[in-house]
Structures are given as structure tokens and as C-alpha cells.
PDB file of N, CA and C in Angstrom:
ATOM      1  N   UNK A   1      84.638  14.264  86.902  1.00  0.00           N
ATOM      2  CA  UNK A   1      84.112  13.288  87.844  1.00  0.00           C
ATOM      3  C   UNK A   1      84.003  11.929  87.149  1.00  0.00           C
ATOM      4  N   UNK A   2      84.274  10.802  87.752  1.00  0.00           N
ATOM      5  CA  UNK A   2      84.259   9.710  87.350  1.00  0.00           C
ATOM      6  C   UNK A   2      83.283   9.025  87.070  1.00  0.00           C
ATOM      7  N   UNK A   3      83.040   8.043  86.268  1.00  0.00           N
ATOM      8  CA  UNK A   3      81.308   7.469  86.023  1.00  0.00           C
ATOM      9  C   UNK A   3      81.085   6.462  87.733  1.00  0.00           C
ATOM     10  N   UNK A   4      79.836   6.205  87.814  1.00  0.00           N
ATOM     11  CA  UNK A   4      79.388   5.377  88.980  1.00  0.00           C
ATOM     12  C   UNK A   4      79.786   4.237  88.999  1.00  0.00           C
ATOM     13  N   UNK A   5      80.286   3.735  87.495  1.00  0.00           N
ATOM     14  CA  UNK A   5      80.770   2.504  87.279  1.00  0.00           C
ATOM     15  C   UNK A   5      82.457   2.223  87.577  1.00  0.00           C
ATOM     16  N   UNK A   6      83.405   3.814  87.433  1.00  0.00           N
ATOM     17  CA  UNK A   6      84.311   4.157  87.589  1.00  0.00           C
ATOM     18  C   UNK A   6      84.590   4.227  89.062  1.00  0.00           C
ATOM     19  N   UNK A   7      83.416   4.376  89.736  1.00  0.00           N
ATOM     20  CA  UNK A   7      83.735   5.018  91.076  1.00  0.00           C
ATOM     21  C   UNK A   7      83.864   3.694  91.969  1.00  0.00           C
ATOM     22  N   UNK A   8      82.755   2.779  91.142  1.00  0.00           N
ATOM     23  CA  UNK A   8      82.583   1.894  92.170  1.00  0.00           C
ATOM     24  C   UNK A   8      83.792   0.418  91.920  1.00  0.00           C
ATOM     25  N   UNK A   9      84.264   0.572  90.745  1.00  0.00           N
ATOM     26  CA  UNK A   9      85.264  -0.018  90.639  1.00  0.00           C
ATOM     27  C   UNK A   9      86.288   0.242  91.449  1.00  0.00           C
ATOM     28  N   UNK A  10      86.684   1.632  91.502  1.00  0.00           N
ATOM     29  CA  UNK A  10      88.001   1.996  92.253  1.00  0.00           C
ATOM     30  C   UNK A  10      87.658   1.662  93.744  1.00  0.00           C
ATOM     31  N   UNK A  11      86.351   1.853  94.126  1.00  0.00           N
ATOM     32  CA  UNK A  11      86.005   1.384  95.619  1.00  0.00           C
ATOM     33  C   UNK A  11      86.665   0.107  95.964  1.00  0.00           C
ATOM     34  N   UNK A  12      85.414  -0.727  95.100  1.00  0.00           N
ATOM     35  CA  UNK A  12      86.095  -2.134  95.211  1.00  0.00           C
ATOM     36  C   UNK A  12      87.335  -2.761  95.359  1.00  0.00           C
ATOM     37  N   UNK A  13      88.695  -1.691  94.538  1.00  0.00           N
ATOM     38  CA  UNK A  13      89.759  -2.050  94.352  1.00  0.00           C
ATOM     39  C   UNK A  13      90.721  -1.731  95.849  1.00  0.00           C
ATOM     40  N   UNK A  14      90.116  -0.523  96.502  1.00  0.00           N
ATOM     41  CA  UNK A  14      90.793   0.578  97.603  1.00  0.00           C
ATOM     42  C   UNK A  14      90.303  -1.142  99.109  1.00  0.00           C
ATOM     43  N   UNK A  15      88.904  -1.319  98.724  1.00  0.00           N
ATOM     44  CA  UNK A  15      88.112  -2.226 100.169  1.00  0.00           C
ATOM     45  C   UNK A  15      89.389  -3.741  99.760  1.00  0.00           C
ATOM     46  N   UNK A  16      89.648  -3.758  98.496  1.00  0.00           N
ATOM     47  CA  UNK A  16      89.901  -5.136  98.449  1.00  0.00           C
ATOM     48  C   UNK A  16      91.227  -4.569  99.380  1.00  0.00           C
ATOM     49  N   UNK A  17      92.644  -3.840  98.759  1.00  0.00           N
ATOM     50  CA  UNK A  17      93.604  -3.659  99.026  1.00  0.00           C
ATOM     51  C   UNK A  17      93.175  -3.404 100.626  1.00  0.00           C
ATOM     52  N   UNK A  18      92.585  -2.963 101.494  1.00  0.00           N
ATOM     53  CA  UNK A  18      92.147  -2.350 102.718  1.00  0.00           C
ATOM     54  C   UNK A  18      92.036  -3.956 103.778  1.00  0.00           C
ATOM     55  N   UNK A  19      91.466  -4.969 102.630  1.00  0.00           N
ATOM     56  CA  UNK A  19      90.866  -5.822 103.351  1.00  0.00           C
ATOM     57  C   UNK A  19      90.067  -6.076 103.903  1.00  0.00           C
ATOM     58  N   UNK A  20      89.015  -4.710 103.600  1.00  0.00           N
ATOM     59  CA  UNK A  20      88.027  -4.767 103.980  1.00  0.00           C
ATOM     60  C   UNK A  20      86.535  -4.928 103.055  1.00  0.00           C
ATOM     61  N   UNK A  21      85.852  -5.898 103.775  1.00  0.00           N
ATOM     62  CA  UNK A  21      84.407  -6.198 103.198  1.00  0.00           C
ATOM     63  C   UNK A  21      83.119  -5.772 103.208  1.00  0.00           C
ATOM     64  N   UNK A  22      82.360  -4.759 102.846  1.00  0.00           N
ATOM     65  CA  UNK A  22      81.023  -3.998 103.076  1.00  0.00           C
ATOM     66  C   UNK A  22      79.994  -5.638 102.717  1.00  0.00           C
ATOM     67  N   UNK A  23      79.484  -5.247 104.275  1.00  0.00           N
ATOM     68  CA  UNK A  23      78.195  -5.728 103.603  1.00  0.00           C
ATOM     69  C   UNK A  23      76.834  -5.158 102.918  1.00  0.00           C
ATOM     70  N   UNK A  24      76.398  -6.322 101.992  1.00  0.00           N
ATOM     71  CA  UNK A  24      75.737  -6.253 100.820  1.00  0.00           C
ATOM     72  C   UNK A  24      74.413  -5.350 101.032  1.00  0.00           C
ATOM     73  N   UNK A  25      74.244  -5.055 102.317  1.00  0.00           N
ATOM     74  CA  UNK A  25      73.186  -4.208 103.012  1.00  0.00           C
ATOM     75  C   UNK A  25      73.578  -2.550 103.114  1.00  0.00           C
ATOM     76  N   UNK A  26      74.851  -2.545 103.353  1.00  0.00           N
ATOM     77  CA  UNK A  26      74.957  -1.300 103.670  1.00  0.00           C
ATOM     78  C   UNK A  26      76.334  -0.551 102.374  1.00  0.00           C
ATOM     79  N   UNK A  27      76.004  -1.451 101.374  1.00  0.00           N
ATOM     80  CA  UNK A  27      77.265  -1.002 100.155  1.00  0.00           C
ATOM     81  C   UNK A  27      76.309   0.042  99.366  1.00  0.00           C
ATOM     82  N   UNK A  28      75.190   0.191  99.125  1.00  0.00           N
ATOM     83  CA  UNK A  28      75.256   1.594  98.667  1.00  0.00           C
ATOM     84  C   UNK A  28      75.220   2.517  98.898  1.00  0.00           C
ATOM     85  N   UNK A  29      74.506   2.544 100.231  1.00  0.00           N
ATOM     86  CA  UNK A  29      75.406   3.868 101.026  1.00  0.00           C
ATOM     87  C   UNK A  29      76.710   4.281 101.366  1.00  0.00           C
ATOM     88  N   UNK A  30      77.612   3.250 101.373  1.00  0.00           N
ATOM     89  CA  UNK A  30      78.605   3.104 101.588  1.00  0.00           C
ATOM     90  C   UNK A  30      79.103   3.678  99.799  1.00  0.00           C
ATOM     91  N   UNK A  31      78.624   3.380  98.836  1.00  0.00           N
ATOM     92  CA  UNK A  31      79.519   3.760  97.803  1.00  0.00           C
ATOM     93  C   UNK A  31      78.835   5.373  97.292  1.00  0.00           C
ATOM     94  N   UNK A  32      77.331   5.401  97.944  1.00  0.00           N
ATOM     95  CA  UNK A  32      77.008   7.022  97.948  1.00  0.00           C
ATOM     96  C   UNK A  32      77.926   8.175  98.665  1.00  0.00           C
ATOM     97  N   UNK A  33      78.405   7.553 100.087  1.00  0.00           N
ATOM     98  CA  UNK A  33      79.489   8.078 100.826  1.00  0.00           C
ATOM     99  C   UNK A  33      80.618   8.153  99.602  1.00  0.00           C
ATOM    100  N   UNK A  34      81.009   8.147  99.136  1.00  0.00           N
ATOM    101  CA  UNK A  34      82.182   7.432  98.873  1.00  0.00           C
ATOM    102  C   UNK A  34      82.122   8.590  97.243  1.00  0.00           C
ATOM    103  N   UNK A  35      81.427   8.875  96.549  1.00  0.00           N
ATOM    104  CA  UNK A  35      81.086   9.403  95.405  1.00  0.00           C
ATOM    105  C   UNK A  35      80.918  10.723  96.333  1.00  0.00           C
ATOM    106  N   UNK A  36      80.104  11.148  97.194  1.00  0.00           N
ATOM    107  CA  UNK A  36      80.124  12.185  97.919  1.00  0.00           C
ATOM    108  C   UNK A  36      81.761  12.682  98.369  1.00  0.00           C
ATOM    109  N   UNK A  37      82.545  12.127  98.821  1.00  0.00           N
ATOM    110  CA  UNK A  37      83.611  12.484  99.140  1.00  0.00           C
ATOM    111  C   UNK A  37      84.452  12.821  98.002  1.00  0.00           C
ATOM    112  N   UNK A  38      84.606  11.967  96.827  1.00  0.00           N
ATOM    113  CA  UNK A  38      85.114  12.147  95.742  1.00  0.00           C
ATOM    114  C   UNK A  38      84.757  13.579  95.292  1.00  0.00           C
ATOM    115  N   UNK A  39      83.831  14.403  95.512  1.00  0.00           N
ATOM    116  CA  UNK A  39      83.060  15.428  94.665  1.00  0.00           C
ATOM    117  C   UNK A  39      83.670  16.495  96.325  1.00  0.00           C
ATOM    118  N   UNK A  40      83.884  16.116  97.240  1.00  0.00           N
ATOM    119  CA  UNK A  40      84.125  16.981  98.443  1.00  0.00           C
ATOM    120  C   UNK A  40      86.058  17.471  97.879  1.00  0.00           C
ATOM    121  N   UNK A  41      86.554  16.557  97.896  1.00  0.00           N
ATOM    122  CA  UNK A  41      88.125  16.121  97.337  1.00  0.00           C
ATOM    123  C   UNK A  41      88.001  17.362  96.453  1.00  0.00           C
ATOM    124  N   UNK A  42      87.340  16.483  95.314  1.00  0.00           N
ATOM    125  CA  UNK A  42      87.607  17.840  93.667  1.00  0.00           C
ATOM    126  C   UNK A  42      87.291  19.602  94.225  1.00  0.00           C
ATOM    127  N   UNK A  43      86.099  19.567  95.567  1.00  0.00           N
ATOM    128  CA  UNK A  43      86.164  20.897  95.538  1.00  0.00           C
ATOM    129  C   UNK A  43      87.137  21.394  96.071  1.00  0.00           C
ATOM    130  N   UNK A  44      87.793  20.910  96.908  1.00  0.00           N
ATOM    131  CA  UNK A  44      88.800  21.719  98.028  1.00  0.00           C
ATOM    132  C   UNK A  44      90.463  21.816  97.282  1.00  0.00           C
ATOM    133  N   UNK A  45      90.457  20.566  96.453  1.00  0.00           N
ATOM    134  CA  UNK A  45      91.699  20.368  95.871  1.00  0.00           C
ATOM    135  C   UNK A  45      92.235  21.749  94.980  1.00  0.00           C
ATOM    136  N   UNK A  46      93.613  21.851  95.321  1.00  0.00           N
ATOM    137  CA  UNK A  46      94.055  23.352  94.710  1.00  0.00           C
ATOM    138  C   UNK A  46      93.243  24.340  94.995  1.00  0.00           C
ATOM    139  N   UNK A  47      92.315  24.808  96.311  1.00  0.00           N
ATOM    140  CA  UNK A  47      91.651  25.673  96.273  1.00  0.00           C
ATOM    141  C   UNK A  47      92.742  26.672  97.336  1.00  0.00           C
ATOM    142  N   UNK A  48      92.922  26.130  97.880  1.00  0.00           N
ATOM    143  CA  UNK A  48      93.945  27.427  99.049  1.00  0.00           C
ATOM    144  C   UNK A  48      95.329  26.748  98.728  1.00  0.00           C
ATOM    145  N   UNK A  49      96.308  28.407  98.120  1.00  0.00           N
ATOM    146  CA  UNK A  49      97.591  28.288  98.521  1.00  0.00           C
ATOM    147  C   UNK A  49      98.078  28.106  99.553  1.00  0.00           C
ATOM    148  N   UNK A  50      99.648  27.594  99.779  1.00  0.00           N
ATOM    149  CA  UNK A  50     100.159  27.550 101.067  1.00  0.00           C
ATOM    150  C   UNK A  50     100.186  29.029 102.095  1.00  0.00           C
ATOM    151  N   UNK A  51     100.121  29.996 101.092  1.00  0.00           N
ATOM    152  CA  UNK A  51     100.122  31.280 101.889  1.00  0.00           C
ATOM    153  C   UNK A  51      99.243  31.186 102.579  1.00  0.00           C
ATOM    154  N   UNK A  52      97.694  30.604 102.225  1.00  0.00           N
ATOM    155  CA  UNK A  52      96.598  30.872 102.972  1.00  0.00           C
ATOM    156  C   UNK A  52      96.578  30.235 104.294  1.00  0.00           C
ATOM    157  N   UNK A  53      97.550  29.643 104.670  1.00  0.00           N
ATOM    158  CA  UNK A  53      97.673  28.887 105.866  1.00  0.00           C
ATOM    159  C   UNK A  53      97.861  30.202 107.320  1.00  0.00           C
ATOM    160  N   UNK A  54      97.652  29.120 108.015  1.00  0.00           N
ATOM    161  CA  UNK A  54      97.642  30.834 109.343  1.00  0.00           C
ATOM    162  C   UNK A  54      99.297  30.660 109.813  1.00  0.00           C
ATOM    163  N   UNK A  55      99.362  32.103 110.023  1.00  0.00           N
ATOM    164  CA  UNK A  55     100.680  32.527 109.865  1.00  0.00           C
ATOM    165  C   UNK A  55     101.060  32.018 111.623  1.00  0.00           C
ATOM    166  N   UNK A  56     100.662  31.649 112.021  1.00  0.00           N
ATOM    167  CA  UNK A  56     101.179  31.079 113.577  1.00  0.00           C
ATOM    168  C   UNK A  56     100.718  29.999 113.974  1.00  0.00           C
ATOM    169  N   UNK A  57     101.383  29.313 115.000  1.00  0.00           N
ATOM    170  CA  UNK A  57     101.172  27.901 115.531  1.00  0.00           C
ATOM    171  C   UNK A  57     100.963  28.124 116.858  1.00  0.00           C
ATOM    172  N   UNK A  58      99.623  27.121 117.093  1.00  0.00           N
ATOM    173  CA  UNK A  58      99.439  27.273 118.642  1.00  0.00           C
ATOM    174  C   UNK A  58     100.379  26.288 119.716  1.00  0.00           C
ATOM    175  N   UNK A  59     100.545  26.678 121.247  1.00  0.00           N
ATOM    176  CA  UNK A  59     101.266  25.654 121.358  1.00  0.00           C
ATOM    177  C   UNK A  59     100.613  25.488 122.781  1.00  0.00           C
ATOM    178  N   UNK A  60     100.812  24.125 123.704  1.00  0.00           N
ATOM    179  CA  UNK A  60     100.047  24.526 124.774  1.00  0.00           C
ATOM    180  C   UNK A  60     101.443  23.994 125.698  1.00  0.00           C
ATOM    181  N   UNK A  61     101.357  24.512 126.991  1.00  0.00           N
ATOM    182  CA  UNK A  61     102.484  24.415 127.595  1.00  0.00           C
ATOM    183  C   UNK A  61     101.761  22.987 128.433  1.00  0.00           C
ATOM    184  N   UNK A  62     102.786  21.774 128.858  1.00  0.00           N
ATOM    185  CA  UNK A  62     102.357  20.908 129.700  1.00  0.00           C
ATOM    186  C   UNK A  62     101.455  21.217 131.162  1.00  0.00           C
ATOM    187  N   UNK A  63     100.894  20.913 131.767  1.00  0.00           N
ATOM    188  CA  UNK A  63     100.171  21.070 132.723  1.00  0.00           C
ATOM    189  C   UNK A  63     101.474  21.386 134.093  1.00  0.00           C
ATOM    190  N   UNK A  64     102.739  20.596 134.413  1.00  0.00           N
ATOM    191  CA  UNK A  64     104.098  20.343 134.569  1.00  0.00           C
ATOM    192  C   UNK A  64     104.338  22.503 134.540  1.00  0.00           C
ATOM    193  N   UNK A  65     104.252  22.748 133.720  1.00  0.00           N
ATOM    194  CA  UNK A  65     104.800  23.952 133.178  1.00  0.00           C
ATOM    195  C   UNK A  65     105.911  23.746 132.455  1.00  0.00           C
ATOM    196  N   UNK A  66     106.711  23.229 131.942  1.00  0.00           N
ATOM    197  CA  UNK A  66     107.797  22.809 131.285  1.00  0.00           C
ATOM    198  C   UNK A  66     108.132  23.257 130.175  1.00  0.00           C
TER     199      UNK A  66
END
């Protein structure tokens, strides 16, 4: 996991490229979000093979019947 100083750098770098601006009111929640997701990412990442995927696709027919 990255330091807070790490995290919030890369934020900064993702909002600049994004173009987007947090305001100064709502940026540490915004970078608590943001460290939270990072730690959501690391758990799921490489956790299920492709096998584990469901072996069928749903499909819905148009309302039309078609």
C-alpha cells in the first residue's frame, strides 16, 4: 500500500489530468474515498480466475420479439 503522501500525490496527478478540481472542503474525504478504494482494488485484484466467471450469458429478447 502506498504512503498517504504517495496516495495523495497520485490523486492530485489523476484530478489534474481529469481536469478536475476538489474543493478544499470536501478533499479529505474525497482523498479518504480514494485510499479506501485503493485498498478495495488490492483486495479483489488477481483474486478470481477467468474460470470463475459464470459459464453463461443472459440475454433478453426485445419487447418486438425479434
Amino acid at each position: 500500500m502506498p504512503s498517504p503522501n504517495d496516495l495523495t500525490h497520485e490523486f492530485d496527478i489523476l484530478m489534474q489530468r481529469a481536469g478536475i478540481r476538489v474543493p478544499d472542503a470536501r478533499r479529505a474525504a474525497v482523498l479518504a474515498s480514494y485510499a479506501d478504494l485503493h485498498d478495495q482494488i488490492a483486495l479483489l485484484h488477481n483474486r478470481y480466475a477467468y474460470t470463475d466467471e459464470p459459464s453463461n450469458v443472459f440475454r433478453l429478447s426485445p419487447p418486438d420479439g425479434r
